[in-house]
Protein backbone atom coordinates (compact mmCIF):
# COMPACT_ATOMS: atom_id res chain seq x y z
CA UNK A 1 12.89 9.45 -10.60
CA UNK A 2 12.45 12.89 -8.94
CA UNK A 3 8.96 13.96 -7.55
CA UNK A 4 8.18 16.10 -10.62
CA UNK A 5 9.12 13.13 -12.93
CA UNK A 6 7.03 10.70 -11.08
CA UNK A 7 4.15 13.23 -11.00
CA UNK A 8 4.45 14.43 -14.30
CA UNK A 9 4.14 9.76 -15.41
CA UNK A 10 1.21 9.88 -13.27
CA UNK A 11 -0.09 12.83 -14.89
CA UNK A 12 -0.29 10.74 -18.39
CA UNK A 13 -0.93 7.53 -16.68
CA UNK A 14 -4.23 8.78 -15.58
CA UNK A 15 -5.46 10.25 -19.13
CA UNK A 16 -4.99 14.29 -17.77
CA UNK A 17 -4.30 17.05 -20.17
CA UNK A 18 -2.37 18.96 -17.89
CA UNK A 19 -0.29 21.66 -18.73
CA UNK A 20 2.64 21.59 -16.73
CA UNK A 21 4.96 24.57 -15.98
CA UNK A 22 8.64 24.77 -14.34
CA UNK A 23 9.71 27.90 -12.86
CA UNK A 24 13.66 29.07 -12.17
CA UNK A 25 13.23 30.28 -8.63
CA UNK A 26 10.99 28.09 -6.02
CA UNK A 27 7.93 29.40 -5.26
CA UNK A 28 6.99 28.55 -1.65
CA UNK A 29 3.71 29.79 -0.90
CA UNK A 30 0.53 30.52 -2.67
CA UNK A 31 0.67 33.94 -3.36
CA UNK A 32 4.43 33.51 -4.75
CA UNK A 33 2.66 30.99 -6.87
CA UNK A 34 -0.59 33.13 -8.04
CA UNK A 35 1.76 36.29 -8.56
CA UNK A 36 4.33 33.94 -11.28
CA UNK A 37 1.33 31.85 -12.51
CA UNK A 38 -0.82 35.78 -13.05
CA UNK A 39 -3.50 34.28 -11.15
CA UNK A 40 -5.91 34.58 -8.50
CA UNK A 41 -4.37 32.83 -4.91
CA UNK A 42 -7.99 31.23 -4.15
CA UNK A 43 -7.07 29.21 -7.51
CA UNK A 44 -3.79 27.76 -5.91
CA UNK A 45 -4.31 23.94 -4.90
CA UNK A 46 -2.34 23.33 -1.50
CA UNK A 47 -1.37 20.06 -0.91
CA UNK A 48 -1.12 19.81 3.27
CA UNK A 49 -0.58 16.28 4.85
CA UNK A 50 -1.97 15.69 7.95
CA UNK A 51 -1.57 12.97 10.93
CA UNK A 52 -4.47 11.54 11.66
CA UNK A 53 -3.48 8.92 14.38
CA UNK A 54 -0.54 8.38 12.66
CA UNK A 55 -2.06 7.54 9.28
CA UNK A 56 -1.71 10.77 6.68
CA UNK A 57 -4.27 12.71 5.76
CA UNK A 58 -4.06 15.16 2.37
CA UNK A 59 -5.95 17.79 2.43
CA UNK A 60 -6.06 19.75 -1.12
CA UNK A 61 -7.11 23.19 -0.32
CA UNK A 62 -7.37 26.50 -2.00
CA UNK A 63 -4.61 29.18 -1.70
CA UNK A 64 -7.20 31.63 -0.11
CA UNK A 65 -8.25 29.29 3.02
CA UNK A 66 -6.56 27.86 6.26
CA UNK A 67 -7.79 24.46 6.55
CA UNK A 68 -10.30 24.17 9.64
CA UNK A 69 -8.93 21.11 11.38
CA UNK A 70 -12.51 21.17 13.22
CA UNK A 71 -14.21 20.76 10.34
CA UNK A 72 -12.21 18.03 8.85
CA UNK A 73 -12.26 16.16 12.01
CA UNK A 74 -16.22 16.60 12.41
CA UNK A 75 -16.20 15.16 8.23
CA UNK A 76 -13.91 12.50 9.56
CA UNK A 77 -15.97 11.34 12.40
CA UNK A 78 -13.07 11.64 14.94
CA UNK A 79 -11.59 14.38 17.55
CA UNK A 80 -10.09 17.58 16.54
CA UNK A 81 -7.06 16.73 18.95
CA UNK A 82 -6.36 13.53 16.47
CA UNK A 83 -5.52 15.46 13.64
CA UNK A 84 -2.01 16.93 13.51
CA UNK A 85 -0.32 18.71 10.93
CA UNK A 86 2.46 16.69 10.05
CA UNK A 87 6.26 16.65 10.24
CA UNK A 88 8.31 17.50 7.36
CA UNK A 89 9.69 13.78 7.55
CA UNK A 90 6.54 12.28 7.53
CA UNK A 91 5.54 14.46 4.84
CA UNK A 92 8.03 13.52 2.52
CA UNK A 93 8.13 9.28 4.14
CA UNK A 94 4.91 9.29 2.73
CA UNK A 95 4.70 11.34 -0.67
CA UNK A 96 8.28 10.40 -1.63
CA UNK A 97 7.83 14.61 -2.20
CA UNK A 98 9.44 17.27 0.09
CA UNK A 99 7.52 20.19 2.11
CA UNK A 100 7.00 23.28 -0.27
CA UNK A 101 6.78 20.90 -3.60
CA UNK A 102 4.22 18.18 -2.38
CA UNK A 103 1.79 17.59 -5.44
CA UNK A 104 -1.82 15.92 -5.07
CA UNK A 105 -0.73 12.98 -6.50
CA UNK A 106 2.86 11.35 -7.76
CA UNK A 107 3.17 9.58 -3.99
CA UNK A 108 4.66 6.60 -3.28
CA UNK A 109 1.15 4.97 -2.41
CA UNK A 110 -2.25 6.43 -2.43
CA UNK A 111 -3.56 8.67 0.18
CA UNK A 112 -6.87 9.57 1.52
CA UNK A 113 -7.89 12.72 0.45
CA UNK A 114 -9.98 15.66 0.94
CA UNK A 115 -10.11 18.17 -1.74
CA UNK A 116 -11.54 21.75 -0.78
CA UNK A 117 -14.79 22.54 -2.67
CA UNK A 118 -13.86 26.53 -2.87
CA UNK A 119 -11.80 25.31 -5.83
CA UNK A 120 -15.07 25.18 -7.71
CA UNK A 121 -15.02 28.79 -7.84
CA UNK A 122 -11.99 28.62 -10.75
CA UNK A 123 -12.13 27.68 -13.89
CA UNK A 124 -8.40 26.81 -14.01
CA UNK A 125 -7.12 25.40 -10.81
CA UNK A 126 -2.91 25.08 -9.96
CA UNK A 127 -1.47 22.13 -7.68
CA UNK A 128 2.36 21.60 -6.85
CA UNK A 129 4.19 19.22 -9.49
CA UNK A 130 6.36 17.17 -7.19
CA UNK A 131 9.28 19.96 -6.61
CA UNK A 132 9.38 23.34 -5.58
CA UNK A 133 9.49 25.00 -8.72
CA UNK A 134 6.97 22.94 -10.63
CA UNK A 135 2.94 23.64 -10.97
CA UNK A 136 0.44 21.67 -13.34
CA UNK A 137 -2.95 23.19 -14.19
CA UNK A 138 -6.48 21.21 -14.13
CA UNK A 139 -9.80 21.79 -12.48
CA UNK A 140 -12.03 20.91 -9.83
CA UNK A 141 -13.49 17.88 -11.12
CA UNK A 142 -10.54 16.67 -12.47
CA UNK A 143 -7.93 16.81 -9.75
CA UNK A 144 -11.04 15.34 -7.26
CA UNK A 145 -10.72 12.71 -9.97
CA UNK A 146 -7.03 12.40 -10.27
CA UNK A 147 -6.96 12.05 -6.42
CA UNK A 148 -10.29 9.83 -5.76
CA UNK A 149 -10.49 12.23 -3.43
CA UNK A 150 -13.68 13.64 -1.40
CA UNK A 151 -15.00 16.93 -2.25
CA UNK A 152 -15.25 18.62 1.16
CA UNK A 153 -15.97 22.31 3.09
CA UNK A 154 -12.33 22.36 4.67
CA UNK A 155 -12.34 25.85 5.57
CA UNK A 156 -13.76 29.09 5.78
């Protein structure tokens, strides 16, 4: 089962509505994404993985911020040096997803996650589907929900 697959089954699995789109050309960042979906980029969901000490970190942030690896370390309790964007490997030994397609859920086991609060601002929010050239809609509450994740200031 491909990432899109397996997100698209966890979709369902957890009870979410999602409308889920596929696209013929890749869209690799989150204005390519905003500009196909007719949306603003702030409404984009980034998944980025982190290292922190070697376990992964997912941070689910907004299209219109750079994740303050400051302030998740200070939210973390640990130091800003131990937190390390992480490897394209790494990203995709631990999503079972590859770099440019990672989704905030579909992975191969849960991971802890921070979900950026700016994605409040949006009624309708957009996350990666598992590929490159997949996107599923939902909102704030819902994809903190879908993740278990922590609603948290990531950046500014």
């Amino acid at each position: 089962m491909d990432g899109a697959q397996r997100v698209a089954e966890h979709l369902r699995e957890l009870g979410a509505n999602s409308e889920i789109r596929t696209f013929s050309a890749p869209m690799p960042t989150a204005a390519a994404a905003a500009e196909q979906l007719g949306c603003a980029v702030g409404a984009i969901a980034n998944s980025l993985v982190f290292a922190v000490d070697g376990e992964p970190l997912l941070v689910v942030a907004s299209g219109a911020h750079r994740v303050d690896t400051g302030l998740v370390a200070a939210l973390l309790g640990v130091g800003k040096r131990k937190i390390r964007r992480a490897s394209p490997e790494f990203v995709t030994e631990v999503t079972g997803q590859l770099v440019g397609g990672v989704a905030p859920l579909g992975h191969e086991k849960p991971l802890r996650t921070l979900v950026d609060v700016q994605l409040k601002e949006y009624e309708v929010v957009w996350a990666g589907g598992g590929d490159k050239y997949t996107m599923f809609a939902t909102d704030f509450d819902e994809l903190v929900r879908l993740t278990n994740g922590l609603a948290a200031q990531v950046g500014d």
